[in-house]
N, C-alpha and C. Protein backbone atom coordinates (compact mmCIF):
# COMPACT_ATOMS: atom_id res chain seq x y z
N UNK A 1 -13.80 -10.51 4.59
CA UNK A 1 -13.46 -9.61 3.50
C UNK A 1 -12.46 -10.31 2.59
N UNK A 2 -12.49 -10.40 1.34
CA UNK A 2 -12.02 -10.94 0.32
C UNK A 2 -10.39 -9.85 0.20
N UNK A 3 -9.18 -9.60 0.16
CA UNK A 3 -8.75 -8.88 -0.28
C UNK A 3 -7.55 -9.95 -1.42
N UNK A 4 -7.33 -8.94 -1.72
CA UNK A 4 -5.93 -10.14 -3.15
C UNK A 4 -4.84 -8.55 -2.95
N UNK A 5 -3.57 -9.38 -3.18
CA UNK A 5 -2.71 -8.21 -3.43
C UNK A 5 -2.99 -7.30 -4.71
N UNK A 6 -2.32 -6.17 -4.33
CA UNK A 6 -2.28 -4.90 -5.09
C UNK A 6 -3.72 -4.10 -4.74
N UNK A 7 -4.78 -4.27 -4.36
CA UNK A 7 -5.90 -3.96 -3.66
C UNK A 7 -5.47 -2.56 -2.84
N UNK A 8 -6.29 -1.59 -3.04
CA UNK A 8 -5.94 -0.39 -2.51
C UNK A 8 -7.09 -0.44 -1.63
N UNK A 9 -6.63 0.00 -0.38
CA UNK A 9 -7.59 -0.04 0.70
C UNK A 9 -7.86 1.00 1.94
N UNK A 10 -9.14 1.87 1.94
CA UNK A 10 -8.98 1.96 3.65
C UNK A 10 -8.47 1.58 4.71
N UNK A 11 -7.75 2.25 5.48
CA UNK A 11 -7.44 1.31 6.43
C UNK A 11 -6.84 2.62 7.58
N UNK A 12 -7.25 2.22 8.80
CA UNK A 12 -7.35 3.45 9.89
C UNK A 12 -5.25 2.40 10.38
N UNK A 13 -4.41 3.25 9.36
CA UNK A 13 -2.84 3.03 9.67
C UNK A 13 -2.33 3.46 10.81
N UNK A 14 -1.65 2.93 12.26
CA UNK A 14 -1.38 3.37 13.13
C UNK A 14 -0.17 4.04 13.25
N UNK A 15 -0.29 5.61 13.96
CA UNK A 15 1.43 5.98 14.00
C UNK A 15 2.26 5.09 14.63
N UNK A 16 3.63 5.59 14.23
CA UNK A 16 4.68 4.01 15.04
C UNK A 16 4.92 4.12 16.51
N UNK A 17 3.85 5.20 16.99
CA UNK A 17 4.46 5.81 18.54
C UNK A 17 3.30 4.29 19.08
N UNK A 18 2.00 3.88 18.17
CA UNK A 18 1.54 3.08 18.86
C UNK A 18 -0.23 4.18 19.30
N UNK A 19 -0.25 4.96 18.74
CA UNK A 19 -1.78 5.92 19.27
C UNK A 19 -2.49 5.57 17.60
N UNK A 20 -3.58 5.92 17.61
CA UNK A 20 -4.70 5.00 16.82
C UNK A 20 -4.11 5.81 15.70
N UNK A 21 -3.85 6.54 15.32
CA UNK A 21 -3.21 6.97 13.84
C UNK A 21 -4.65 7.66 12.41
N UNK A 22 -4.54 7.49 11.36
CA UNK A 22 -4.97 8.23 10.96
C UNK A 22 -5.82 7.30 9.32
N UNK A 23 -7.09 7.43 8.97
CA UNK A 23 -7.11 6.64 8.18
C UNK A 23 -6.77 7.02 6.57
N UNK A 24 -6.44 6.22 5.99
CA UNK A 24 -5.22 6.49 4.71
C UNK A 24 -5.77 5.07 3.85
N UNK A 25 -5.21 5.00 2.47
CA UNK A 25 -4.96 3.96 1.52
C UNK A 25 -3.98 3.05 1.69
N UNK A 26 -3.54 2.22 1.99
CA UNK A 26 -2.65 1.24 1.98
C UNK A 26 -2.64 0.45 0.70
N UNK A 27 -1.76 -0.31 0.43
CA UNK A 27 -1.80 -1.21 -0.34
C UNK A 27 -1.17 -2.76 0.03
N UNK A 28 -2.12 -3.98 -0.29
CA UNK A 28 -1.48 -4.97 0.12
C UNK A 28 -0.47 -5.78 -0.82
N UNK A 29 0.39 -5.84 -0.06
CA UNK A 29 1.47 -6.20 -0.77
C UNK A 29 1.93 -7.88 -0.36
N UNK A 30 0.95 -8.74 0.49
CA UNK A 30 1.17 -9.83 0.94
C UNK A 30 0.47 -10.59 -0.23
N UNK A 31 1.60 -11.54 -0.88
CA UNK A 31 0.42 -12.83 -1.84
C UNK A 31 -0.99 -13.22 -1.40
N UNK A 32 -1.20 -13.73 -2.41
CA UNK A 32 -2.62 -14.28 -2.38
C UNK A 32 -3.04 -15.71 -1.66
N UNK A 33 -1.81 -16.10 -1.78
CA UNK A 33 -1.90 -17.42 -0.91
C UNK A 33 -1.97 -17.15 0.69
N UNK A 34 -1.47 -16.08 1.19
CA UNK A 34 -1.82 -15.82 2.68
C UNK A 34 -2.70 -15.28 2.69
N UNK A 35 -3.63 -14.29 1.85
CA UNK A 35 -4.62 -13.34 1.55
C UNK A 35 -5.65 -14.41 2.08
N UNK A 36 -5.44 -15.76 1.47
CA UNK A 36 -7.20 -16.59 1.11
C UNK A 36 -6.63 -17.32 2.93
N UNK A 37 -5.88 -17.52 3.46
CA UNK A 37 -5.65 -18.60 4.87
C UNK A 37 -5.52 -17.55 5.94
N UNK A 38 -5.28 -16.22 5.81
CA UNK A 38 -4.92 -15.55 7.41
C UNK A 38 -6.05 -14.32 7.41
N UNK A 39 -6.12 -14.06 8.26
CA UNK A 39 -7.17 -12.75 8.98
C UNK A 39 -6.13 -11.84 8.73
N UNK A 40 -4.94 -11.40 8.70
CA UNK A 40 -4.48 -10.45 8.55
C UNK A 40 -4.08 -10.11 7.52
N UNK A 41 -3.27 -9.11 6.88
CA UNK A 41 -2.18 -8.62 5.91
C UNK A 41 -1.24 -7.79 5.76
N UNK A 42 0.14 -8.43 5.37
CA UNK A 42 1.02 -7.14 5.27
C UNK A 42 0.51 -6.18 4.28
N UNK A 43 0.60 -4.49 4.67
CA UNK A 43 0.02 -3.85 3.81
C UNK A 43 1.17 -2.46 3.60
N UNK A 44 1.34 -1.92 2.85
CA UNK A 44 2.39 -0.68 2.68
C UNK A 44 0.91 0.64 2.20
N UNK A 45 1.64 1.49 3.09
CA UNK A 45 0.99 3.04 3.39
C UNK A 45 0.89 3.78 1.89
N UNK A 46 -0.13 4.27 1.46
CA UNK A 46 0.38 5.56 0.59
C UNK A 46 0.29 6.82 1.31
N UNK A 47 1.27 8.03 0.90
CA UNK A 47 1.43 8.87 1.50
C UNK A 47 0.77 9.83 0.66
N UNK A 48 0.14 11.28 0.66
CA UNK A 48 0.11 12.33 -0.07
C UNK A 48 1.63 13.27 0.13
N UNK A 49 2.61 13.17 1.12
CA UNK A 49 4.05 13.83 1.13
C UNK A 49 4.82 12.91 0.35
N UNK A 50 5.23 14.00 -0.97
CA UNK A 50 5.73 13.71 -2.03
C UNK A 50 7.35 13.70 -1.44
N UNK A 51 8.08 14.19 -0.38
CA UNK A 51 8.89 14.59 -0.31
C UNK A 51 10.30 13.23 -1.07
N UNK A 52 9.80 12.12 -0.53
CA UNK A 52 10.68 10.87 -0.65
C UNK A 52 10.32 10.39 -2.12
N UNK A 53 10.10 11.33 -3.48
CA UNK A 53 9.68 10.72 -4.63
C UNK A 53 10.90 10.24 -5.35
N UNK A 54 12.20 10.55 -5.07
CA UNK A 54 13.25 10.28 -5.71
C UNK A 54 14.09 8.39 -4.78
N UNK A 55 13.27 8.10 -3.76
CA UNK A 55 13.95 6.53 -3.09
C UNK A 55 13.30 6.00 -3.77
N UNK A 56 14.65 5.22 -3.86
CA UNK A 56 14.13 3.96 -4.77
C UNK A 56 13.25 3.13 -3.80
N UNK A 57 12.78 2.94 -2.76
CA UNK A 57 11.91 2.74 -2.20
C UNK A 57 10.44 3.01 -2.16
N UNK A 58 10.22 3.89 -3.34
CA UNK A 58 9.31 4.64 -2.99
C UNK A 58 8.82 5.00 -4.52
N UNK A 59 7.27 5.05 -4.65
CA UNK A 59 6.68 4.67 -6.31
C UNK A 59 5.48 5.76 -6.20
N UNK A 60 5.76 7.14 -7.06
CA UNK A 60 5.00 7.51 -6.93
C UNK A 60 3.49 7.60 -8.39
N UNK A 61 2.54 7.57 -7.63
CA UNK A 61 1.24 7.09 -8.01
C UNK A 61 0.48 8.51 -8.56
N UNK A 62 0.43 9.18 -9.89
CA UNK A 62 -0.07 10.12 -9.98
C UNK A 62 -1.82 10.15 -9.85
N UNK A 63 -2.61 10.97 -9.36
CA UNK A 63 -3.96 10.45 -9.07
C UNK A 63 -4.63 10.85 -10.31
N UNK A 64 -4.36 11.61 -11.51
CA UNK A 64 -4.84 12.05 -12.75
C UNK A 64 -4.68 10.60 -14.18
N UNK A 65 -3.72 9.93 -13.23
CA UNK A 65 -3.13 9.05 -14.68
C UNK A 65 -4.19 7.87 -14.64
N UNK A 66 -4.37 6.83 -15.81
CA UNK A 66 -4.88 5.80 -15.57
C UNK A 66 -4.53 5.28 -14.54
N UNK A 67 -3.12 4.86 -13.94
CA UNK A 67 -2.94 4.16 -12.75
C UNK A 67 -3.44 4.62 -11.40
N UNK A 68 -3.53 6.17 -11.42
CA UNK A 68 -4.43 6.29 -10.01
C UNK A 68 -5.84 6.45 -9.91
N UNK A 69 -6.07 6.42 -11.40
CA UNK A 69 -7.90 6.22 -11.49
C UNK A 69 -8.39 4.78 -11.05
N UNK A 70 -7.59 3.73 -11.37
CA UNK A 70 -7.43 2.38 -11.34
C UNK A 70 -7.45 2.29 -9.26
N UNK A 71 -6.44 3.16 -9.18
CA UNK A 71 -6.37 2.92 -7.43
C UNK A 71 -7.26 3.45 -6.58
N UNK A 72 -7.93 4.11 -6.90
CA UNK A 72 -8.72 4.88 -6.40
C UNK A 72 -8.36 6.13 -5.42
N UNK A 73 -7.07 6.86 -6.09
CA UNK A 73 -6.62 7.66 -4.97
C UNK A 73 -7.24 8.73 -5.68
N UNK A 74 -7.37 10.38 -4.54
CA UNK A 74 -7.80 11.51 -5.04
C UNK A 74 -6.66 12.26 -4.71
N UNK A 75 -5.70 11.92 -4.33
CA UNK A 75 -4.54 12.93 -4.88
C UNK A 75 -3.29 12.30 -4.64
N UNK A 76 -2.09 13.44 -5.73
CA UNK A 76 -0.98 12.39 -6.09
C UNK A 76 -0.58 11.53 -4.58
N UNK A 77 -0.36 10.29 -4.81
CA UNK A 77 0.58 9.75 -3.76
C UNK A 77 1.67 8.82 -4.11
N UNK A 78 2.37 8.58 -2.60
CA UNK A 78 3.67 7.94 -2.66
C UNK A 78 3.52 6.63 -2.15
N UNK A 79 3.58 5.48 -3.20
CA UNK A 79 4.02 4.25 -1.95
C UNK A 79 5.13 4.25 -1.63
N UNK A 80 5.20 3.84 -0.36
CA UNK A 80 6.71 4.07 0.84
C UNK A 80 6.47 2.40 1.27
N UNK A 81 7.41 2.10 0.86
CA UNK A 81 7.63 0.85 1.01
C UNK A 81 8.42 0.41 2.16
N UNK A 82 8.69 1.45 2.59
CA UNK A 82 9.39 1.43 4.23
C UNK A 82 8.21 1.45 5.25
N UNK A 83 6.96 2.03 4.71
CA UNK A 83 6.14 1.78 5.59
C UNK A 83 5.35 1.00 5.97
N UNK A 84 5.96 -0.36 6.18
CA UNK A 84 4.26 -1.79 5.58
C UNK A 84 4.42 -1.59 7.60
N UNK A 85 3.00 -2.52 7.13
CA UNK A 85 2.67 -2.59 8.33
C UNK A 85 1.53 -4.50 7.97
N UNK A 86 1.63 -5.09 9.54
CA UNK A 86 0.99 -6.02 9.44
C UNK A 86 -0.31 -5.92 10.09
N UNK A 87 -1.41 -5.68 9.09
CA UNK A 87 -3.04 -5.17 9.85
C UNK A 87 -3.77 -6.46 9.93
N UNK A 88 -5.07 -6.31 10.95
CA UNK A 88 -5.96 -7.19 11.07
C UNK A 88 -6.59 -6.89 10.09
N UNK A 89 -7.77 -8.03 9.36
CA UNK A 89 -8.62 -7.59 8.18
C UNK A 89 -9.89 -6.75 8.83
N UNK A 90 -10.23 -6.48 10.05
CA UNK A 90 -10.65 -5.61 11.11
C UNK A 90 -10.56 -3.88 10.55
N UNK A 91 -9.18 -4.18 10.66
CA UNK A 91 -8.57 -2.42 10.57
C UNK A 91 -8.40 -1.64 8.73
N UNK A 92 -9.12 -3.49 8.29
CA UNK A 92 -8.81 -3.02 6.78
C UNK A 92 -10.42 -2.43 6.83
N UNK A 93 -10.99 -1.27 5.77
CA UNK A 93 -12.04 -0.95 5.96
C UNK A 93 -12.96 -1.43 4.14
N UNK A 94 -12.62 -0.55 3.29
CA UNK A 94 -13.07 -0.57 1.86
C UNK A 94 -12.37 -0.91 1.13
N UNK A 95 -12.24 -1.63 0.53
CA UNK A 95 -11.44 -1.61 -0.68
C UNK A 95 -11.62 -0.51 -1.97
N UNK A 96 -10.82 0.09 -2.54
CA UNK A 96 -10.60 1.78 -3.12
C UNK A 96 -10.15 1.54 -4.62
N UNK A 97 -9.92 0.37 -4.46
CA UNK A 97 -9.02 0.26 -5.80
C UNK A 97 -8.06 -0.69 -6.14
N UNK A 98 -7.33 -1.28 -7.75
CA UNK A 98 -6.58 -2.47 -7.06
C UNK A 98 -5.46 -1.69 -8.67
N UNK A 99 -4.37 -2.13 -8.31
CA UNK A 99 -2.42 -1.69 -8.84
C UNK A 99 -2.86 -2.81 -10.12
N UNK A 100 -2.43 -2.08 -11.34
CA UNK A 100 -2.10 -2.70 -12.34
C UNK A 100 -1.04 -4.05 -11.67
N UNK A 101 -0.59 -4.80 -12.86
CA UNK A 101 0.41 -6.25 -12.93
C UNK A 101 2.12 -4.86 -12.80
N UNK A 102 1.77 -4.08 -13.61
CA UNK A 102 3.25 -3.40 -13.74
C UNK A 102 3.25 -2.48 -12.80
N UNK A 103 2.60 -1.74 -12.06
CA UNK A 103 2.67 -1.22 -10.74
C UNK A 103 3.51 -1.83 -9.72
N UNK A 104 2.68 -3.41 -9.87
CA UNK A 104 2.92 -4.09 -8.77
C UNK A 104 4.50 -4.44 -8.76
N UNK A 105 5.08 -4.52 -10.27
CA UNK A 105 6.25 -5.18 -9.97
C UNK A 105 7.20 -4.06 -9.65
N UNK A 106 6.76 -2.55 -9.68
CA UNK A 106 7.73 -1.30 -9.37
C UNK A 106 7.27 -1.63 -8.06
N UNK A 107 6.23 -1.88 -7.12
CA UNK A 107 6.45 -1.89 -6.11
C UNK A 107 7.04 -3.37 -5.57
N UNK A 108 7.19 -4.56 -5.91
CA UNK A 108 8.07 -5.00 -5.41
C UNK A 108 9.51 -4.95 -5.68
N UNK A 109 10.36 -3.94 -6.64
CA UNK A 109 11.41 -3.23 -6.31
C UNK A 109 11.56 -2.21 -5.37
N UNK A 110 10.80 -1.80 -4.86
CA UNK A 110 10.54 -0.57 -3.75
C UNK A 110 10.79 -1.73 -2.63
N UNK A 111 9.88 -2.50 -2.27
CA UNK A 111 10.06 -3.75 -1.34
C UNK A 111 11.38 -3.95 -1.14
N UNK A 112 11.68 -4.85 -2.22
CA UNK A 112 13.21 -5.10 -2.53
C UNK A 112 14.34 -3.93 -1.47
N UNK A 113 13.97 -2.44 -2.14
CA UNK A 113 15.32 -1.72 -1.72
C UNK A 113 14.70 -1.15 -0.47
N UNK A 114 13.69 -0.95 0.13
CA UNK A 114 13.57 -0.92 1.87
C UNK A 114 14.36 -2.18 2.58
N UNK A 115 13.69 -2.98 2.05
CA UNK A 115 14.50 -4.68 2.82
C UNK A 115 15.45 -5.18 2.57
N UNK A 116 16.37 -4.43 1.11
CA UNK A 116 17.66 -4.49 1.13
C UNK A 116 18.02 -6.06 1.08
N UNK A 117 16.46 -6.81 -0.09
CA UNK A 117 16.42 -8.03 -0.48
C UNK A 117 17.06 -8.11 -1.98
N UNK A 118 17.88 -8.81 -2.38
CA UNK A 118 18.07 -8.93 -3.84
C UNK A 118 18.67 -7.85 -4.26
């Protein structure tokens, strides 16, 4: 499977207790240079619980606007940038959609203030 960052994707996301979890949109947020050499990818969750729309961690994606027609979501969501996770390209399923250039760089400020980088 071909994926490139910002790529909105299926992907069956596991709860953190470790039980098979639930399948959702992710987004990959790992460069392209590991994208084309590894089987896996770091990927961050979108949520439909708006509750965390005010962390700066956290970018929310309206599903009416060009940008969530572009992602392929069907209703508003949140990237939570607290939530990446490192998947096999296995557990990745469809690709749904792929993040504008300016999306991407609100979500690597979301990155940024989960990891408390920069």
């Amino acid at each position: 499977m071909h994926i490139e960052r910002g790529h909105v994707i299926n992907a069956r996301f596991p709860h953190a207790s470790g039980t098979r979890g639930k399948k959702r949109p992710v987004v990959v947020v790992q460069t392209d240079v590991y994208n084309q050499r590894l089987r896996h990818a770091v990927v961050a969750q979108l949520t439909t619980n708006l509750d965390d729309k005010g962390d700066p961690a956290c970018f929310l994606i309206e599903a009416g606007t060009p940008e969530g027609q572009a992602a392929g979501i069907l209703q508003d969501s949140l990237f939570s940038g607290y939530l990446i996770s490192l998947m096999s390209e296995d557990r990745l399923q469809d690709v749904i959609g792929k993040l504008s250039d300016e999306a991407m760089r609100k979500i690597t400020d979301c990155l940024k203030a989960a990891l408390g980088i920069g």
